[in-house]
PDB file of N, CA and C in Angstrom:
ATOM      1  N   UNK A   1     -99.413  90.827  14.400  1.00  0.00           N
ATOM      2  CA  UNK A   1     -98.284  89.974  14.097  1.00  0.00           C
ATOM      3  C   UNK A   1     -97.448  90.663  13.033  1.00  0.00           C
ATOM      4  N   UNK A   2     -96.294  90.857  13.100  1.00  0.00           N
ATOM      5  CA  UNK A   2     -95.174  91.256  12.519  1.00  0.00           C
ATOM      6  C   UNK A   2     -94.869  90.316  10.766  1.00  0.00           C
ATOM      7  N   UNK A   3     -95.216  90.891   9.879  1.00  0.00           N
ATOM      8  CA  UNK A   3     -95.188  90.279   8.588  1.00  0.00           C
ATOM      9  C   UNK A   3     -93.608  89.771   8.641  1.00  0.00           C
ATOM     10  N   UNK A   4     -92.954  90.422   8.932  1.00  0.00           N
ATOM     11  CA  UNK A   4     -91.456  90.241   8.588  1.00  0.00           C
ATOM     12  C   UNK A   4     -90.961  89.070   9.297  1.00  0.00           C
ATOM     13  N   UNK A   5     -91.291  89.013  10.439  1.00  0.00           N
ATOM     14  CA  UNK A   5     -90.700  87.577  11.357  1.00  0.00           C
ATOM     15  C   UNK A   5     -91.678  86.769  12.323  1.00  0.00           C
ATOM     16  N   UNK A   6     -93.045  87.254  11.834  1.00  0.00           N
ATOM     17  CA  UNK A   6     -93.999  86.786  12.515  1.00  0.00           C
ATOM     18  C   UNK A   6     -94.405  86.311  13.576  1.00  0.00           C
ATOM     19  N   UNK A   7     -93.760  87.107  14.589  1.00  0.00           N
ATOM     20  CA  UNK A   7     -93.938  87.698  15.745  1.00  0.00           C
ATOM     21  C   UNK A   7     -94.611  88.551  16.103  1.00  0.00           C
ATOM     22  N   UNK A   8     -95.343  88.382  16.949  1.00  0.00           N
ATOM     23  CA  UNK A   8     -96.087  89.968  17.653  1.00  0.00           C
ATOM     24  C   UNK A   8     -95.221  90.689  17.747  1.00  0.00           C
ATOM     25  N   UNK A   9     -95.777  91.769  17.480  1.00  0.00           N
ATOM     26  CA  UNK A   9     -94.707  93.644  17.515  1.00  0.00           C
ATOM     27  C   UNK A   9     -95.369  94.805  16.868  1.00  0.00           C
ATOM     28  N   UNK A  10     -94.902  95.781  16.154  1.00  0.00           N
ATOM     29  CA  UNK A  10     -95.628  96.763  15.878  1.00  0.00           C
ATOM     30  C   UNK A  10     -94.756  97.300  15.216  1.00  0.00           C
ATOM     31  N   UNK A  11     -94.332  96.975  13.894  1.00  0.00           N
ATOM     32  CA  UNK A  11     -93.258  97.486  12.768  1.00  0.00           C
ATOM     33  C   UNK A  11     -92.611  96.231  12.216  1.00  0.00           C
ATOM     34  N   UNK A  12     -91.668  96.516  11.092  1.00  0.00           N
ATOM     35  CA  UNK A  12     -91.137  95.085  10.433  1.00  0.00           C
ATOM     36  C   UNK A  12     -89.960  95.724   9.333  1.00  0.00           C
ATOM     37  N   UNK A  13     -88.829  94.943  10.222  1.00  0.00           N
ATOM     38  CA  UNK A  13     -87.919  95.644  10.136  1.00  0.00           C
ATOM     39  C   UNK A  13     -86.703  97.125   9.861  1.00  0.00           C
ATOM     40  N   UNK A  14     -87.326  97.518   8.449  1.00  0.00           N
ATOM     41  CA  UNK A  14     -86.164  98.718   8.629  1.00  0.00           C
ATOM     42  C   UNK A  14     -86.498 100.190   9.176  1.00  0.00           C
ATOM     43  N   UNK A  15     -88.243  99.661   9.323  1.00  0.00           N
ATOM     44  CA  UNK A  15     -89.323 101.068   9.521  1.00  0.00           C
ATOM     45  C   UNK A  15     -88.413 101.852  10.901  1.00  0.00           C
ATOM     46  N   UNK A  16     -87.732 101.156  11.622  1.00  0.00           N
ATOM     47  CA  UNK A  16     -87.685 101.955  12.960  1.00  0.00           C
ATOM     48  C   UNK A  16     -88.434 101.148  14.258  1.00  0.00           C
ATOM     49  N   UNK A  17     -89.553 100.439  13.595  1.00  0.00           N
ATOM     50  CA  UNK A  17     -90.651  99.946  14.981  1.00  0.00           C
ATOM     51  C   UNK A  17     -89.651  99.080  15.391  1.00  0.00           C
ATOM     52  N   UNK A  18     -90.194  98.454  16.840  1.00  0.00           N
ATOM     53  CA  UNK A  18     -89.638  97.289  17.479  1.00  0.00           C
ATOM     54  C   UNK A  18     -90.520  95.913  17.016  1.00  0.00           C
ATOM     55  N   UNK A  19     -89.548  95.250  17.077  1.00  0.00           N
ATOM     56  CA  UNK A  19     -90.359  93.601  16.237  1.00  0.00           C
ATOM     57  C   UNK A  19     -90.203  92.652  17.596  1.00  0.00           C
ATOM     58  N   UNK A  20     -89.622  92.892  18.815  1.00  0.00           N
ATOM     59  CA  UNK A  20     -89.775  92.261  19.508  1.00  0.00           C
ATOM     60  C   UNK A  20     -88.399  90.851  19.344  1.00  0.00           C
ATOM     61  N   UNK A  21     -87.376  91.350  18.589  1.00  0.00           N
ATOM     62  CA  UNK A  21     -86.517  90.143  17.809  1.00  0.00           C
ATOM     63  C   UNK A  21     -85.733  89.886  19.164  1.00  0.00           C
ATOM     64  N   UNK A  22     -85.360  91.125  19.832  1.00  0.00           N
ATOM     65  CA  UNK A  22     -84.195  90.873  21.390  1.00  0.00           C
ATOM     66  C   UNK A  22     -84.624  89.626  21.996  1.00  0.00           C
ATOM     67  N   UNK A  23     -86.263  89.137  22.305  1.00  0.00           N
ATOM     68  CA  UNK A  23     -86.603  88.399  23.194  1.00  0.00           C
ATOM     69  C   UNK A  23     -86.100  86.870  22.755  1.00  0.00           C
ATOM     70  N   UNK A  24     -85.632  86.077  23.784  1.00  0.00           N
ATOM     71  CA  UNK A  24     -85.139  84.707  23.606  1.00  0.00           C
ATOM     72  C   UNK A  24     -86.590  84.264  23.401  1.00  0.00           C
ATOM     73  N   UNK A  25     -86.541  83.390  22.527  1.00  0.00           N
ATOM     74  CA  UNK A  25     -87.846  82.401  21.956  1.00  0.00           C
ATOM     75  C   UNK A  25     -88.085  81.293  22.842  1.00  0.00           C
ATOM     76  N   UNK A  26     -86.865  80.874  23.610  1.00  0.00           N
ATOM     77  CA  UNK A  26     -86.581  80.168  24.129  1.00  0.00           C
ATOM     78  C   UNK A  26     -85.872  80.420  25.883  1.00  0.00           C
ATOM     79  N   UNK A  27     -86.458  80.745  26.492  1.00  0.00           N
ATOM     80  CA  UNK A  27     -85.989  81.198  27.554  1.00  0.00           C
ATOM     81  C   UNK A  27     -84.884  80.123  28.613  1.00  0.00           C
ATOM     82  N   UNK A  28     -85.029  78.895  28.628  1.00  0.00           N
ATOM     83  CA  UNK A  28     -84.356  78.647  29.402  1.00  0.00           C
ATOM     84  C   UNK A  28     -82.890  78.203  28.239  1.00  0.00           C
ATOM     85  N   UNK A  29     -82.892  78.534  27.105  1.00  0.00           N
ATOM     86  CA  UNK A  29     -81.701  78.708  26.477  1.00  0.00           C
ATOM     87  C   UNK A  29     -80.864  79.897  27.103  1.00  0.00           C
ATOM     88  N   UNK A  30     -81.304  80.831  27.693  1.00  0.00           N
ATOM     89  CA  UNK A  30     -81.036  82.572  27.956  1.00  0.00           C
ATOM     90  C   UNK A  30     -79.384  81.829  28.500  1.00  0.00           C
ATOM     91  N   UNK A  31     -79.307  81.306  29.512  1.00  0.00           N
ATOM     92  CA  UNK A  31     -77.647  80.885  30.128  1.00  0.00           C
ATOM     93  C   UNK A  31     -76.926  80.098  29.337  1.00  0.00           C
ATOM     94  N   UNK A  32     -76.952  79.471  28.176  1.00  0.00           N
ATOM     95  CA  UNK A  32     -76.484  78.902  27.884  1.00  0.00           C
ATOM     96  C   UNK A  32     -75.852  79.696  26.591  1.00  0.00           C
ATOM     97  N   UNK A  33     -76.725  80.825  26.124  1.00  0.00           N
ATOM     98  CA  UNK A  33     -76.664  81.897  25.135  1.00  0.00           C
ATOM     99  C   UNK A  33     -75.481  82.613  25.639  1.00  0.00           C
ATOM    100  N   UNK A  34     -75.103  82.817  27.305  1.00  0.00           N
ATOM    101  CA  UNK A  34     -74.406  84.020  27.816  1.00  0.00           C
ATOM    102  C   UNK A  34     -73.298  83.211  27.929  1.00  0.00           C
ATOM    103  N   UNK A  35     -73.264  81.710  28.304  1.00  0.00           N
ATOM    104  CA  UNK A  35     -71.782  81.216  28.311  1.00  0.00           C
ATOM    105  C   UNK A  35     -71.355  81.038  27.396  1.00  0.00           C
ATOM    106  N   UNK A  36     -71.653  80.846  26.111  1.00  0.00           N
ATOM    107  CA  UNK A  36     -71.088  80.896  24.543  1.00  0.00           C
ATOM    108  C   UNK A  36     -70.454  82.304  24.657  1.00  0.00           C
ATOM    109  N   UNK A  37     -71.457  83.599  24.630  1.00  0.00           N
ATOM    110  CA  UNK A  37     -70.739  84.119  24.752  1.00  0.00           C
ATOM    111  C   UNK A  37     -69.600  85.141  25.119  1.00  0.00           C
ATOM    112  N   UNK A  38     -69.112  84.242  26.354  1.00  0.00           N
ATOM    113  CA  UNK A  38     -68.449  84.425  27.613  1.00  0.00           C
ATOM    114  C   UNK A  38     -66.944  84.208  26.633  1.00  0.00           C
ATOM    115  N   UNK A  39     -67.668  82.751  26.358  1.00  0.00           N
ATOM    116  CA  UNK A  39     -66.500  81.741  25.987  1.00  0.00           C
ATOM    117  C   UNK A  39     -65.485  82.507  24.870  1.00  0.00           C
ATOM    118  N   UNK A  40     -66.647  82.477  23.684  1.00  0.00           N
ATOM    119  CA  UNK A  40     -66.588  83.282  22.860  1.00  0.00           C
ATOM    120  C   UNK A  40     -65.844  84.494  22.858  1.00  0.00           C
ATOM    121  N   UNK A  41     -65.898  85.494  23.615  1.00  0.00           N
ATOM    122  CA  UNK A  41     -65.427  86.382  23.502  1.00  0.00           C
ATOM    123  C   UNK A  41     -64.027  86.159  24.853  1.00  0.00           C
ATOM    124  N   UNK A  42     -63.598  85.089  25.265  1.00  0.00           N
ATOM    125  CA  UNK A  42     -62.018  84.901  26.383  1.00  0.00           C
ATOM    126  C   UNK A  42     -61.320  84.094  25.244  1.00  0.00           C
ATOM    127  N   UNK A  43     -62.320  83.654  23.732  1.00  0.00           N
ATOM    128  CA  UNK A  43     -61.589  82.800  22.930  1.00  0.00           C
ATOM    129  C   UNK A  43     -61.314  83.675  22.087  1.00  0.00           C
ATOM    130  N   UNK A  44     -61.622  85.179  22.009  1.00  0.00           N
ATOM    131  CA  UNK A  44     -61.124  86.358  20.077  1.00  0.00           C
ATOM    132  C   UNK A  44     -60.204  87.171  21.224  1.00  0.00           C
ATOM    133  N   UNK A  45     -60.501  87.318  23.134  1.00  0.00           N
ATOM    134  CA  UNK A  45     -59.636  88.293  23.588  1.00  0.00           C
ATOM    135  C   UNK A  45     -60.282  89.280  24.020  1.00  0.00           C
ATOM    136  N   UNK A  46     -61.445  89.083  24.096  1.00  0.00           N
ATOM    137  CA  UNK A  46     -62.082  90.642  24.637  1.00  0.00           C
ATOM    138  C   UNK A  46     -63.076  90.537  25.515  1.00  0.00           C
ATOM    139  N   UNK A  47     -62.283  91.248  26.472  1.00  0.00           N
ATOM    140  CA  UNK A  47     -62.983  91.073  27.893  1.00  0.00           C
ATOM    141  C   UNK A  47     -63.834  91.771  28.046  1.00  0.00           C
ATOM    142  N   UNK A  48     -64.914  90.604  28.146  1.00  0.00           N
ATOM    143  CA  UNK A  48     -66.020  91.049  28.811  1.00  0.00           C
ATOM    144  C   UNK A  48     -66.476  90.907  29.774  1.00  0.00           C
ATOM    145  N   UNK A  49     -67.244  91.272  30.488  1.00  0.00           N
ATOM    146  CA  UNK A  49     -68.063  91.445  32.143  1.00  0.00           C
ATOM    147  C   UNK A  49     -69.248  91.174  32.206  1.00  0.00           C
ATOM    148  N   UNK A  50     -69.331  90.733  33.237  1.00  0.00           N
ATOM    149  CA  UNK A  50     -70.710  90.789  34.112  1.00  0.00           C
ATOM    150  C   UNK A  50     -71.196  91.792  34.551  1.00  0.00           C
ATOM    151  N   UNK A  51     -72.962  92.625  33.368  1.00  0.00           N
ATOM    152  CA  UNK A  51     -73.234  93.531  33.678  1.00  0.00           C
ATOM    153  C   UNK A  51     -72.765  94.726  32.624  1.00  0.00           C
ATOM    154  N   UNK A  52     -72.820  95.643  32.817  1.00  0.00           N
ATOM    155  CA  UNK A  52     -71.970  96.635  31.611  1.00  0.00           C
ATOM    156  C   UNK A  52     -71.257  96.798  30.590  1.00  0.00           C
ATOM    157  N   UNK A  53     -70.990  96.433  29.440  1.00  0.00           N
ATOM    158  CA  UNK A  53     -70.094  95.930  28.853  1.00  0.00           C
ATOM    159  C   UNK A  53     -70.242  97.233  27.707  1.00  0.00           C
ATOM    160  N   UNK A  54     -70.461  98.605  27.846  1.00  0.00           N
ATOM    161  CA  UNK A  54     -70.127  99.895  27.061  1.00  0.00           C
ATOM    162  C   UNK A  54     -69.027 100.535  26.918  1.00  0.00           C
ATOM    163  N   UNK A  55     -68.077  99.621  26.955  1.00  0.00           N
ATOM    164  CA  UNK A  55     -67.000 100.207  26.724  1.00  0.00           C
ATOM    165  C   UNK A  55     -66.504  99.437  25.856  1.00  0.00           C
ATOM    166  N   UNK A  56     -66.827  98.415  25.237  1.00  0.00           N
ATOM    167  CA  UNK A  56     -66.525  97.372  24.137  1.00  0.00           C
ATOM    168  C   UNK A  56     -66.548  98.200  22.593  1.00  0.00           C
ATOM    169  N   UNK A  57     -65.731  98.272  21.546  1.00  0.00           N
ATOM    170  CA  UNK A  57     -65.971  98.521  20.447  1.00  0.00           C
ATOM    171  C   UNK A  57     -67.007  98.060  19.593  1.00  0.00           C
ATOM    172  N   UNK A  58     -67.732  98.921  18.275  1.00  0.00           N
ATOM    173  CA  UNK A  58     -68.958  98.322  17.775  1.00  0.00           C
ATOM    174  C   UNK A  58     -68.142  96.745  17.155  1.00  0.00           C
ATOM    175  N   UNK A  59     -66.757  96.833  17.090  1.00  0.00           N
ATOM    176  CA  UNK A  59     -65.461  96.141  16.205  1.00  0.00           C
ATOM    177  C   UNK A  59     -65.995  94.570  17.359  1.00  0.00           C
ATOM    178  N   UNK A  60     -65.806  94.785  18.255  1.00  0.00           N
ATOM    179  CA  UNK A  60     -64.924  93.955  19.509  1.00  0.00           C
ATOM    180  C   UNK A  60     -67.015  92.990  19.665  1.00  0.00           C
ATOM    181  N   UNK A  61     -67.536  93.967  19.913  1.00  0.00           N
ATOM    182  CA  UNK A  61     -69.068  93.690  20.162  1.00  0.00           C
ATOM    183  C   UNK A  61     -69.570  92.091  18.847  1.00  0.00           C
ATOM    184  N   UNK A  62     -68.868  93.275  17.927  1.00  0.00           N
ATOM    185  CA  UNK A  62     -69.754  92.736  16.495  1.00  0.00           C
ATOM    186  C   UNK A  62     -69.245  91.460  16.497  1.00  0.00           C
ATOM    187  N   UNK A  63     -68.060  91.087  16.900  1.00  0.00           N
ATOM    188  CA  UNK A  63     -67.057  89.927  16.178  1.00  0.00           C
ATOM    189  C   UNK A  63     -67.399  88.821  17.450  1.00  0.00           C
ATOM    190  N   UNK A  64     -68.300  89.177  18.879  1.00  0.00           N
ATOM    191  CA  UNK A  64     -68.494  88.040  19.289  1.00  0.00           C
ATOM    192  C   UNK A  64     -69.598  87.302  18.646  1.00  0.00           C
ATOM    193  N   UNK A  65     -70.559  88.387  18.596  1.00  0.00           N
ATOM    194  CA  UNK A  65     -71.865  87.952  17.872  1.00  0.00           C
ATOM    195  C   UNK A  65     -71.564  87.500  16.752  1.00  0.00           C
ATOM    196  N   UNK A  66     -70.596  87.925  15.761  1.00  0.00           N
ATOM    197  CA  UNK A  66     -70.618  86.831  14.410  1.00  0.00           C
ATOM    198  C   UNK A  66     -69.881  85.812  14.820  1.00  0.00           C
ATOM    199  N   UNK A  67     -68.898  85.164  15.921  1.00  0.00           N
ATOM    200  CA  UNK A  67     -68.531  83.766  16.294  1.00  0.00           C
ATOM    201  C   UNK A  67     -70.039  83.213  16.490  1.00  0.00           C
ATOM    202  N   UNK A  68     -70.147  84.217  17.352  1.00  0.00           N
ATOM    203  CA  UNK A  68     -71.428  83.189  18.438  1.00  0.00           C
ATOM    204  C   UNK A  68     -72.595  82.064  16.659  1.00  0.00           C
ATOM    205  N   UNK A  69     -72.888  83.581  15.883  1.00  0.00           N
ATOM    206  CA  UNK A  69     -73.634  83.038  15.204  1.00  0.00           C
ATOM    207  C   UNK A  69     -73.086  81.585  13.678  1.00  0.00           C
ATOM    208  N   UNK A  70     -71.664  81.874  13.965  1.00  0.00           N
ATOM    209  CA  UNK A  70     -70.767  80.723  12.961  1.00  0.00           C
ATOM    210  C   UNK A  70     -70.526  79.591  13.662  1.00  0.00           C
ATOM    211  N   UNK A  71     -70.692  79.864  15.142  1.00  0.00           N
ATOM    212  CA  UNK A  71     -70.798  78.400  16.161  1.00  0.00           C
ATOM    213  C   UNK A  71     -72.235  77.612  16.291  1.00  0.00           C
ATOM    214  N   UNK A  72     -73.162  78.669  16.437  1.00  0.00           N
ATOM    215  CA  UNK A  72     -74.554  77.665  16.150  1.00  0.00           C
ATOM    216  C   UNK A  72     -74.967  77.291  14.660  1.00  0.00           C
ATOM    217  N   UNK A  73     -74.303  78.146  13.770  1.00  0.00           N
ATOM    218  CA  UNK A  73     -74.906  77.272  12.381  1.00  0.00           C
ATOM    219  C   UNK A  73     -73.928  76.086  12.294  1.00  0.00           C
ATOM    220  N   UNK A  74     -72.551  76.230  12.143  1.00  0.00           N
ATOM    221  CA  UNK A  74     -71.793  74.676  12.609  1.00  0.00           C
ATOM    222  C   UNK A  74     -72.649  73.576  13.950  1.00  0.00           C
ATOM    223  N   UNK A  75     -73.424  73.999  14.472  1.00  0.00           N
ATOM    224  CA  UNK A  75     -74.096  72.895  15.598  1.00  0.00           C
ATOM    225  C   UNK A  75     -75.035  72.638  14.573  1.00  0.00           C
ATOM    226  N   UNK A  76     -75.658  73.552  14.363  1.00  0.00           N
ATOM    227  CA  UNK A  76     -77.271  72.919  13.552  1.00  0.00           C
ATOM    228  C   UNK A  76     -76.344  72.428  12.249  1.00  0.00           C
ATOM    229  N   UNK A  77     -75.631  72.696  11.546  1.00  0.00           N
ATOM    230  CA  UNK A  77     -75.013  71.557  10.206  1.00  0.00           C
ATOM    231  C   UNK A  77     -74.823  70.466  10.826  1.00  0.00           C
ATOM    232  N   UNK A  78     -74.165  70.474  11.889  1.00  0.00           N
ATOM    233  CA  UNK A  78     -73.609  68.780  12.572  1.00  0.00           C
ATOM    234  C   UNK A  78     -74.807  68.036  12.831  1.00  0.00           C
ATOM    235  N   UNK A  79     -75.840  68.474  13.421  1.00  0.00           N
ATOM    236  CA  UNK A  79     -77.133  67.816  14.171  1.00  0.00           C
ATOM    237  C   UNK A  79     -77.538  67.626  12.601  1.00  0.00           C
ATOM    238  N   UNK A  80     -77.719  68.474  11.595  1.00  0.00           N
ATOM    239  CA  UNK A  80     -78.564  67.860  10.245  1.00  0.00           C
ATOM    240  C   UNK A  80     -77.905  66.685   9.482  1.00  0.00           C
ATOM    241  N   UNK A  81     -76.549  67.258   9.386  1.00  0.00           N
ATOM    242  CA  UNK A  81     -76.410  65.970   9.090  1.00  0.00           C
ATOM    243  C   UNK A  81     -75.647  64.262   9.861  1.00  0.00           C
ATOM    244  N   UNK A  82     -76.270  64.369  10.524  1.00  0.00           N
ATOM    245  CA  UNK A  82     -76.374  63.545  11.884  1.00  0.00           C
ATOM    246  C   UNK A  82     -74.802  62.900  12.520  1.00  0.00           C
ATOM    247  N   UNK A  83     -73.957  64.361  12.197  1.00  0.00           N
ATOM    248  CA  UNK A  83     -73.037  63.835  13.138  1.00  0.00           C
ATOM    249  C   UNK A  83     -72.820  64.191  14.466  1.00  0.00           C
TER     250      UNK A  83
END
């Protein structure tokens, strides 16, 4: 088990090993993860695809993933405090 995120894996974090973090914890979340961010990224402008998407900037990449992740902490604030 992985000290750092306590997960099975074989390293913990900056060593280089894999921690196993890619895997959804939650698997049948996996589609609902990809239409955020679908959404997400037809809502900053940057088209993305089904399948390949290496031609995206680290710029263009990075900025869906930090929506994606400023849209689920706004869900989990709303659900805590029970609106």
């Amino acid at each position: 088990m992985d000290g750092l995120t306590g997960r099975m894996g074989t390293g913990g974090g900056t060593t280089g090993g894999s921690t196993g973090t890619n895997r959804t914890l939650y698997p049948e979340a996996r589609q609902a993860l990809d239409r955020m961010k679908f959404e997400v990224a037809s809502q900053i402008g940057v088209n993305l695809k089904d399948g390949y998407n290496g031609d995206l900037t680290a710029r263009e990449a990075g900025s869906i993933g930090g929506f994606m992740v400023k849209r689920m902490i706004e869900q989990v604030e709303r659900q805590m405090s029970g609106k």
